[in-house]
N, C-alpha and C. Protein backbone atom coordinates (compact mmCIF):
# COMPACT_ATOMS: atom_id res chain seq x y z
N UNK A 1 -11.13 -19.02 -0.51
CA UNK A 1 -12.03 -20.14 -0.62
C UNK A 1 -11.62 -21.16 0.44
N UNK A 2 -12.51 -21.55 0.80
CA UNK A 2 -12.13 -23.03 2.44
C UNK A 2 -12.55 -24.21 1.42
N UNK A 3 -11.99 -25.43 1.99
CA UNK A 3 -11.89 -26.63 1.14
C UNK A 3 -12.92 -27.34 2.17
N UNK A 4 -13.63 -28.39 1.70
CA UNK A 4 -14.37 -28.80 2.91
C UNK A 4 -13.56 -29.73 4.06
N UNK A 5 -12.43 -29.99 3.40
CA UNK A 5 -11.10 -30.20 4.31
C UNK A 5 -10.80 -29.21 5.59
N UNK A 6 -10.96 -27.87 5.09
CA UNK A 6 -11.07 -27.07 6.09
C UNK A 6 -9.52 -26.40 5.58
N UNK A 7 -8.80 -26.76 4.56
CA UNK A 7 -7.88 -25.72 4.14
C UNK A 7 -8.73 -24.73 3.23
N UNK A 8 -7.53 -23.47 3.40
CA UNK A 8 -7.50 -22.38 3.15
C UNK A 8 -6.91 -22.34 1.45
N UNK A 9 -7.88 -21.74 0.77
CA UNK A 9 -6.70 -22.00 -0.68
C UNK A 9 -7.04 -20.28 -1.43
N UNK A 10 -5.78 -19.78 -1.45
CA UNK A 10 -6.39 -18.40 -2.44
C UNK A 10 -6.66 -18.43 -3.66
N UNK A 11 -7.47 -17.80 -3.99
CA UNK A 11 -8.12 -17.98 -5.54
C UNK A 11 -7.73 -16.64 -6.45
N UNK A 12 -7.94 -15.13 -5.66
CA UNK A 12 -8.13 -14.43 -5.80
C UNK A 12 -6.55 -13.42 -6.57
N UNK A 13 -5.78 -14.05 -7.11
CA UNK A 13 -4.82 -13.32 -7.53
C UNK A 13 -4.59 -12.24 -7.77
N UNK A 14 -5.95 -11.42 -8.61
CA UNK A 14 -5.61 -10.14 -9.21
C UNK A 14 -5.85 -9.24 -7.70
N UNK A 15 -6.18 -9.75 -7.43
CA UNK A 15 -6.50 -8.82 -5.62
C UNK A 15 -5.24 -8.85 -5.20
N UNK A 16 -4.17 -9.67 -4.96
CA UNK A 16 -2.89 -10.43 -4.52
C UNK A 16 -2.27 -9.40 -5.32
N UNK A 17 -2.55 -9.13 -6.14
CA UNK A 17 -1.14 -8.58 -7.42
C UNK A 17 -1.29 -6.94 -7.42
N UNK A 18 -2.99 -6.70 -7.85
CA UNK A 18 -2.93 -5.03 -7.77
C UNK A 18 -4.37 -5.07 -8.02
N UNK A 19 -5.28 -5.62 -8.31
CA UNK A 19 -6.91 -5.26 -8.08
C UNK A 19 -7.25 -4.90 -6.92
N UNK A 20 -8.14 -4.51 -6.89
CA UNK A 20 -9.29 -4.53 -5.43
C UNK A 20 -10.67 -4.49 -6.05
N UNK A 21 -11.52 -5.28 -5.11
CA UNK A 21 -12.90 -5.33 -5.17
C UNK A 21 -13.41 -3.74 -5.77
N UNK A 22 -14.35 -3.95 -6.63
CA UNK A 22 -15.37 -1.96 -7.24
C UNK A 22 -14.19 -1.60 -7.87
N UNK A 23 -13.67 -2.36 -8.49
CA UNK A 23 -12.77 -1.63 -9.84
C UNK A 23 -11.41 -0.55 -8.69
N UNK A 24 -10.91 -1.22 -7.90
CA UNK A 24 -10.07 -0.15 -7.44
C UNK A 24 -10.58 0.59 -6.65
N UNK A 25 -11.76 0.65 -5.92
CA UNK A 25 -12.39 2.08 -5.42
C UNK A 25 -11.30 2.12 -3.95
N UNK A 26 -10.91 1.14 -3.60
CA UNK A 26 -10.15 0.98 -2.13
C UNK A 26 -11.56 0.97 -1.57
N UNK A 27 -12.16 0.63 -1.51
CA UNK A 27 -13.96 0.53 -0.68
C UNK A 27 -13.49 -0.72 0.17
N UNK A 28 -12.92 -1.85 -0.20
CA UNK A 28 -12.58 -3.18 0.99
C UNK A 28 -11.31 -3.05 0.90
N UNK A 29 -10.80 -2.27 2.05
CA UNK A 29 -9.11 -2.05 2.14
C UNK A 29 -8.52 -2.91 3.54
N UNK A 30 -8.88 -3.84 3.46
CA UNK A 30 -8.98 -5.30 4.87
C UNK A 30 -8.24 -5.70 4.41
N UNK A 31 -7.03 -5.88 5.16
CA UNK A 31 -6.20 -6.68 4.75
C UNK A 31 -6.83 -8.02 4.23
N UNK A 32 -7.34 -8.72 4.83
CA UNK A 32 -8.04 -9.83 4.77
C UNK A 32 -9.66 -10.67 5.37
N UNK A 33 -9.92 -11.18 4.83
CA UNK A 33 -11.84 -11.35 5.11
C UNK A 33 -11.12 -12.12 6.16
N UNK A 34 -12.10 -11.56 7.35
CA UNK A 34 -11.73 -12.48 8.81
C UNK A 34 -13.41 -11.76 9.58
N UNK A 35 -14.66 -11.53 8.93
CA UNK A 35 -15.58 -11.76 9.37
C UNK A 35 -16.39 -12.59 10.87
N UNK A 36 -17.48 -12.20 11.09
CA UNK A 36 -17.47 -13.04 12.32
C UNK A 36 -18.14 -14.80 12.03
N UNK A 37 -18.33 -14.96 10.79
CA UNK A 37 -18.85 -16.22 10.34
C UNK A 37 -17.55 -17.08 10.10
N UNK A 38 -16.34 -16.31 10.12
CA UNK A 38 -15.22 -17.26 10.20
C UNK A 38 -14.88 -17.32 11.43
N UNK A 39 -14.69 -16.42 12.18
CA UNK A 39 -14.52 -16.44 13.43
C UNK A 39 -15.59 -17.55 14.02
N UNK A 40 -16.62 -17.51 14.20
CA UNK A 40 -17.60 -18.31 14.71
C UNK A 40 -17.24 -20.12 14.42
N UNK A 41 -16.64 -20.10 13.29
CA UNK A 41 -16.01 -21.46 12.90
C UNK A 41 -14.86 -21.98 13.89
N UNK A 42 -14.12 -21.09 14.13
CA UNK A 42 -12.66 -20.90 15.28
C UNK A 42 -13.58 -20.90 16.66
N UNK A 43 -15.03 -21.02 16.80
CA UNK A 43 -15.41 -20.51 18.24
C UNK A 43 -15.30 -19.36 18.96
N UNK A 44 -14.88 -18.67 18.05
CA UNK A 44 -14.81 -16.92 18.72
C UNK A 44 -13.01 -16.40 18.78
N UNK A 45 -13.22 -15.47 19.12
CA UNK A 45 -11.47 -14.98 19.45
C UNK A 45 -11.08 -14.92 20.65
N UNK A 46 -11.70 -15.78 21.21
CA UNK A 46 -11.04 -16.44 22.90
C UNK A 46 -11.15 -17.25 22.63
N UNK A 47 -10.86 -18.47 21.67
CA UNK A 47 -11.00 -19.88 21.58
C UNK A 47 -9.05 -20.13 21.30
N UNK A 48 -8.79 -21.28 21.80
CA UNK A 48 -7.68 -22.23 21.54
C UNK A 48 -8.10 -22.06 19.90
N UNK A 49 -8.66 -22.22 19.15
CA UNK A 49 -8.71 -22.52 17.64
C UNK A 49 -8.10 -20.81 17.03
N UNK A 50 -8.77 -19.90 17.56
CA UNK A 50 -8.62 -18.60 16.92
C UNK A 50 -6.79 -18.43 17.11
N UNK A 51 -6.82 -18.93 18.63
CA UNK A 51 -4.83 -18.63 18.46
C UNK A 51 -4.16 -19.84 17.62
N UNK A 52 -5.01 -20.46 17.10
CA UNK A 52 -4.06 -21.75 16.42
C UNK A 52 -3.90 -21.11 15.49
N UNK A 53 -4.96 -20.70 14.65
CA UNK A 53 -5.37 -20.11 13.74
C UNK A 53 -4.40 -18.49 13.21
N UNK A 54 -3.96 -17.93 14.53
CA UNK A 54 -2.89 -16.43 14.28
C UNK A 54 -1.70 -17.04 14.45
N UNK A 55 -1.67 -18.27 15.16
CA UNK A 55 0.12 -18.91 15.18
C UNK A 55 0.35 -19.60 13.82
N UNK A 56 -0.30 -19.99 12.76
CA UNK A 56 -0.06 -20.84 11.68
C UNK A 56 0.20 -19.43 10.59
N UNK A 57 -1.02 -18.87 10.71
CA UNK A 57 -0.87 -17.40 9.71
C UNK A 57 0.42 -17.16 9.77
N UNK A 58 0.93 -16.35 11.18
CA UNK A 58 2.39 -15.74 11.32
C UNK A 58 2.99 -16.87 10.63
N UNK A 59 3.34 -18.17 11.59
CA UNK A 59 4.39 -18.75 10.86
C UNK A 59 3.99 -19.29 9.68
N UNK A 60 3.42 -19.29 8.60
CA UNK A 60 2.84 -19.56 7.29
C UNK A 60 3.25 -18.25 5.97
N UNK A 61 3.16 -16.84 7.18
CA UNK A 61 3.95 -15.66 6.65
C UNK A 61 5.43 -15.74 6.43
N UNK A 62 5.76 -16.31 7.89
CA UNK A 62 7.32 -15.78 7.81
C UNK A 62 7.88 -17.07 6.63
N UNK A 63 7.33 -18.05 6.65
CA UNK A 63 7.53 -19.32 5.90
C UNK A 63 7.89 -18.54 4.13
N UNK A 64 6.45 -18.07 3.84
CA UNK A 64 6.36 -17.02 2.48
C UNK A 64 7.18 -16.29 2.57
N UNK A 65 8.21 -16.04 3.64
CA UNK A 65 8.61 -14.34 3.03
C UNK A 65 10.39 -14.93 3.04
N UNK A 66 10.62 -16.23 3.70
CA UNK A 66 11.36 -16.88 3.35
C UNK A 66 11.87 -17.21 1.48
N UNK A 67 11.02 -16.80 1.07
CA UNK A 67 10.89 -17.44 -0.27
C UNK A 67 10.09 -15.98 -1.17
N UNK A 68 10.43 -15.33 -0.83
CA UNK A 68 10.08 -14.05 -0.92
C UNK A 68 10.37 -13.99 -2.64
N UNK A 69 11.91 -13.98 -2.92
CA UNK A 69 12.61 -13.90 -4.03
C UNK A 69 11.94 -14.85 -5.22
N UNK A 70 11.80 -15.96 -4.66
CA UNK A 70 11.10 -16.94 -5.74
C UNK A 70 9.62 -16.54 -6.19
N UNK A 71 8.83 -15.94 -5.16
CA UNK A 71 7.81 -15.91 -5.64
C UNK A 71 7.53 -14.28 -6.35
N UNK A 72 8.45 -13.65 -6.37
CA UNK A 72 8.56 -12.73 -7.03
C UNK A 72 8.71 -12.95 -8.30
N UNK A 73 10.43 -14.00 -8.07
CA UNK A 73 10.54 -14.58 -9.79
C UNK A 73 9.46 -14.68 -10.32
N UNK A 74 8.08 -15.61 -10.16
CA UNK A 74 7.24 -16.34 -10.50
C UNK A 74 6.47 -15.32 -11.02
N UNK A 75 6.16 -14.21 -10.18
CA UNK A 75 5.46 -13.10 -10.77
C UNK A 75 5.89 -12.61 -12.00
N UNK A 76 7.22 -12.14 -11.61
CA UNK A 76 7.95 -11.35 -12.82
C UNK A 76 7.69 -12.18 -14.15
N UNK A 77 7.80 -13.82 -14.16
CA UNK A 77 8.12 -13.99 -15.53
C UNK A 77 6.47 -14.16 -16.41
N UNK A 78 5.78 -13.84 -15.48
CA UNK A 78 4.18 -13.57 -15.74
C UNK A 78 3.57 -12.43 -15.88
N UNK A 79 4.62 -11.21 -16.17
CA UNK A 79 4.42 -10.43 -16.40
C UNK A 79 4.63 -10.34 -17.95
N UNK A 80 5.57 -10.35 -18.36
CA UNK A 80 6.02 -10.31 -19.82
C UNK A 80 5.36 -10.65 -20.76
N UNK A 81 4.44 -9.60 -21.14
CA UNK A 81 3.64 -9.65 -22.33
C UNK A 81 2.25 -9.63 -22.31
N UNK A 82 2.43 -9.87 -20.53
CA UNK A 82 0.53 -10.22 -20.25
C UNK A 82 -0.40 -8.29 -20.60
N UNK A 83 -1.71 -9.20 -20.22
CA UNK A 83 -2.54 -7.68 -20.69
C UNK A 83 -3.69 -8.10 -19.07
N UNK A 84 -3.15 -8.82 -18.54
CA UNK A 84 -3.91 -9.30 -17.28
C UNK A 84 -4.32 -8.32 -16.35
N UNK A 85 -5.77 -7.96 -16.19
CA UNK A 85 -6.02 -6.49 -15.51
C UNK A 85 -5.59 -6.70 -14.44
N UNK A 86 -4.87 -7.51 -13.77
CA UNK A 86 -4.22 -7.34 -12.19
C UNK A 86 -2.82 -7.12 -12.59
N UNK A 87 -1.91 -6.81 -14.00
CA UNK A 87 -0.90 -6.08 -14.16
C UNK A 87 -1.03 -4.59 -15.04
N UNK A 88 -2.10 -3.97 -14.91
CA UNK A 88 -2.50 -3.27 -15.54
C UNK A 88 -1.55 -1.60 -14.91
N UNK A 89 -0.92 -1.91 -13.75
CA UNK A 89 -0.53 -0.93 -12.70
C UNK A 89 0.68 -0.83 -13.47
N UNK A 90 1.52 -1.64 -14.15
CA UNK A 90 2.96 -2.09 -14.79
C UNK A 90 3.77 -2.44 -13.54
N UNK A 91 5.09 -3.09 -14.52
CA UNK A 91 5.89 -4.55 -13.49
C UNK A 91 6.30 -4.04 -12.48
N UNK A 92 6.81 -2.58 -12.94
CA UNK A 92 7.45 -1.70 -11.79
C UNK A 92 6.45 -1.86 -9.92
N UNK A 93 5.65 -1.20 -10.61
CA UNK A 93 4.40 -1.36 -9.40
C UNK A 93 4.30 -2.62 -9.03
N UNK A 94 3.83 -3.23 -9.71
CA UNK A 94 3.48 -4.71 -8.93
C UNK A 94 4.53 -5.80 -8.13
N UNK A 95 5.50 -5.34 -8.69
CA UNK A 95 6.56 -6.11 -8.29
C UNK A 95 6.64 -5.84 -6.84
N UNK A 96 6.91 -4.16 -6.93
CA UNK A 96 7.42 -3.34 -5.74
C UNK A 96 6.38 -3.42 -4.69
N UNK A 97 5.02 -3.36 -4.45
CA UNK A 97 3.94 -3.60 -3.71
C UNK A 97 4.00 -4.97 -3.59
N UNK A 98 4.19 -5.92 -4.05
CA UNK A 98 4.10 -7.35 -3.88
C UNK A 98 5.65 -7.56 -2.84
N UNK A 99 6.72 -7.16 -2.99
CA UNK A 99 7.43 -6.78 -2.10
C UNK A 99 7.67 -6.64 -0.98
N UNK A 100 6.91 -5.02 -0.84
CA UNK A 100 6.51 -4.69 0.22
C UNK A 100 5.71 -5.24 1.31
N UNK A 101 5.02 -6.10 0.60
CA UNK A 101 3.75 -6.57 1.33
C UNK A 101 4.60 -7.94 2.30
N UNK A 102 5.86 -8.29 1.74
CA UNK A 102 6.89 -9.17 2.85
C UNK A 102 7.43 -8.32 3.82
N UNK A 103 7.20 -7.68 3.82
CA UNK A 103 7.79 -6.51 4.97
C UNK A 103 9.42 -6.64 5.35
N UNK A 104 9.94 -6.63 4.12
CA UNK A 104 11.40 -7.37 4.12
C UNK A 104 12.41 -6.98 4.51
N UNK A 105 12.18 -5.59 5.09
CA UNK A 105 13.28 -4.51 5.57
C UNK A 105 12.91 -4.92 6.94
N UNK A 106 12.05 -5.29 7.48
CA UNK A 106 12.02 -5.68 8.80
C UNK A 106 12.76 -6.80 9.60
N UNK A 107 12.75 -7.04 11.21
CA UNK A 107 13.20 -8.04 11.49
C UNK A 107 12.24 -8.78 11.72
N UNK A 108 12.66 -10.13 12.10
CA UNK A 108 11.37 -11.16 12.34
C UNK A 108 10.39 -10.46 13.13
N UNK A 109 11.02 -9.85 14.48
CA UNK A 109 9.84 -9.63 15.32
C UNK A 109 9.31 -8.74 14.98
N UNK A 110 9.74 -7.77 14.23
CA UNK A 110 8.85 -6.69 13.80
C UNK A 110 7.92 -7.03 12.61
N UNK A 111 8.27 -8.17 11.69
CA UNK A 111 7.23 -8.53 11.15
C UNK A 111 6.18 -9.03 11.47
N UNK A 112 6.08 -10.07 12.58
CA UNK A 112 5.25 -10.55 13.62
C UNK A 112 4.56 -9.83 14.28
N UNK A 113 4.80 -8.44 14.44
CA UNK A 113 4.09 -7.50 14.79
C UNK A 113 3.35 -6.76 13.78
N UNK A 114 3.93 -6.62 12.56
CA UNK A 114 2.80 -6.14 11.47
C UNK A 114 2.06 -7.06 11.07
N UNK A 115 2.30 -8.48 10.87
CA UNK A 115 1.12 -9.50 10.94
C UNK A 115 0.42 -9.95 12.00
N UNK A 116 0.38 -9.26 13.09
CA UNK A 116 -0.02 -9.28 14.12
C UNK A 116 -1.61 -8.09 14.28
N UNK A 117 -0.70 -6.89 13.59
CA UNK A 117 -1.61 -5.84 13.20
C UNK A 117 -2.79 -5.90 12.19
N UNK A 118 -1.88 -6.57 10.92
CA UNK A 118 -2.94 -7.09 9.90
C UNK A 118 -4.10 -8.04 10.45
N UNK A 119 -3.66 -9.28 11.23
CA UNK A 119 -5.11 -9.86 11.49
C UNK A 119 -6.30 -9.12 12.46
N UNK A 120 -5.60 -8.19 13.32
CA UNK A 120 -6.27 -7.66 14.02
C UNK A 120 -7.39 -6.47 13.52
N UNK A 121 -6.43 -6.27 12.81
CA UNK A 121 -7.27 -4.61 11.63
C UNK A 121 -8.53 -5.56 10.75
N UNK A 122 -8.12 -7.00 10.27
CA UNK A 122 -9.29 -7.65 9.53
C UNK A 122 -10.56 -8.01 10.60
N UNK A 123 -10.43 -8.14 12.19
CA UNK A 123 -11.30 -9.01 12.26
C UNK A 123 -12.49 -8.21 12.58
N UNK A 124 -13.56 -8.31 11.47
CA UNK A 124 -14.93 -7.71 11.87
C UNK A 124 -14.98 -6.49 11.29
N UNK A 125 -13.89 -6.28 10.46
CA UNK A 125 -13.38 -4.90 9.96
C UNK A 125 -14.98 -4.33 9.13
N UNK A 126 -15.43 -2.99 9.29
CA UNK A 126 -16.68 -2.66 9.09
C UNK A 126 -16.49 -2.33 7.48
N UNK A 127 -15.07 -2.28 7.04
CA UNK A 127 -15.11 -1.46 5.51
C UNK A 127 -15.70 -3.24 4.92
N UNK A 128 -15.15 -4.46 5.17
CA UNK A 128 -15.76 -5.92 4.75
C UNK A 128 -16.92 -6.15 4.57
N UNK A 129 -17.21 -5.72 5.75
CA UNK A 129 -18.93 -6.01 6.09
C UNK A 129 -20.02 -5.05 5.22
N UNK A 130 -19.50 -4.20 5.25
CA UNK A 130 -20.47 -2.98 4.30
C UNK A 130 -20.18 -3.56 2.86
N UNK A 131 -19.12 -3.97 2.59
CA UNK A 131 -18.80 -4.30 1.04
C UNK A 131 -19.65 -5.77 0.77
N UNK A 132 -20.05 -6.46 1.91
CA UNK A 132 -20.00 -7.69 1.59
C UNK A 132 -21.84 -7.26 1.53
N UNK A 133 -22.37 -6.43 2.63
CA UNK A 133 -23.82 -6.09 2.59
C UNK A 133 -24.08 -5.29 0.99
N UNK A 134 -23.04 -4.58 0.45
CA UNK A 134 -23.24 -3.84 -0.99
C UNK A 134 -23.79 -5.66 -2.14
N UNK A 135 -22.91 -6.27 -2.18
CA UNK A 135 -22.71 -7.24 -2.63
C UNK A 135 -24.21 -7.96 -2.98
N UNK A 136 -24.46 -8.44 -1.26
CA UNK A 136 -25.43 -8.68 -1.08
C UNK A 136 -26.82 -7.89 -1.69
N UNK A 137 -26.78 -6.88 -1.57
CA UNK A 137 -28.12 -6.03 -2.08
C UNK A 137 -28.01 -5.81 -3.69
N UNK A 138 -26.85 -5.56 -4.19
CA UNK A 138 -26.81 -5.41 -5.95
C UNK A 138 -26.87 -6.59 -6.81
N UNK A 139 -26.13 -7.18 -5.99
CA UNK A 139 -25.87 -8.98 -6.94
C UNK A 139 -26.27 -9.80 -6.05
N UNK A 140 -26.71 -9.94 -5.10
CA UNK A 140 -27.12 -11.24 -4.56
C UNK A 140 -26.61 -12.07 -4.12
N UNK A 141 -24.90 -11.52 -3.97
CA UNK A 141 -23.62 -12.57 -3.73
C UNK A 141 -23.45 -12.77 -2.07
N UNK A 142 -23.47 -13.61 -1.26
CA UNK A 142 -23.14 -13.15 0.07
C UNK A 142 -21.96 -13.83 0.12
């Protein structure tokens, strides 16, 4: 969700934890919505805004993965007892994929290079766009 501030705020937790959009189908397997209507906001991906925009991500990542441990804690103690369909995978799983997803065995630069990969694999990514046109035609959601 964008704030009309123009921050970025995630909403979407059970996606974060172990959902995906269609019940799991893996149908939007994007790392992240980076469409060309966001892009177009940045002025394109030759704009000064689009690299502001991949220099804050990275360092906004490495910032998160700094703190990796805590926000695991945070998970973990939100696990205990819940019936929350984004822990439906059990703690084992979620923990360990939530993990992973810090790329924590890596070094800085090699993380910088898989978040480097991730924004690149999102932008314009066709599995988004088809999900977002499904959307559009069943529910009316754009």
């Amino acid at each position: 969700m964008m704030l009309s501030s123009g921050h970025v705020v995630h909403i979407d937790f059970g996606f974060m934890l172990s959902n995906s959009p269609g019940g799991n189908m893996a149908f939007e397997n994007s790392p992240f919505k980076l469409t060309q209507e966001f892009l177009d906001v940045m002025d394109g991906e030759c704009s000064e805004q689009y690299e502001y925009f991949r220099t804050l991500l990275i360092r906004g990542f490495l910032e998160a993965r700094k703190h990796m441990e805590r926000i695991v804690l945070q998970v973990r103690m939100m696990l205990t007892g819940s019936q929350m369909p984004c822990f439906r995978e059990g703690a084992d799983f979620v923990l360990q994929t939530m993990q992973d997803r810090f790329f924590s065995t890596l070094t800085e630069e090699a993380c910088i290079e898989k978040v480097v990969d991730l924004i690149d694999s999102s932008v314009n990514n066709w599995r988004t766009i088809q999900y977002d046109n499904y959307q559009r035609l069943v529910n009316g959601i754009l």
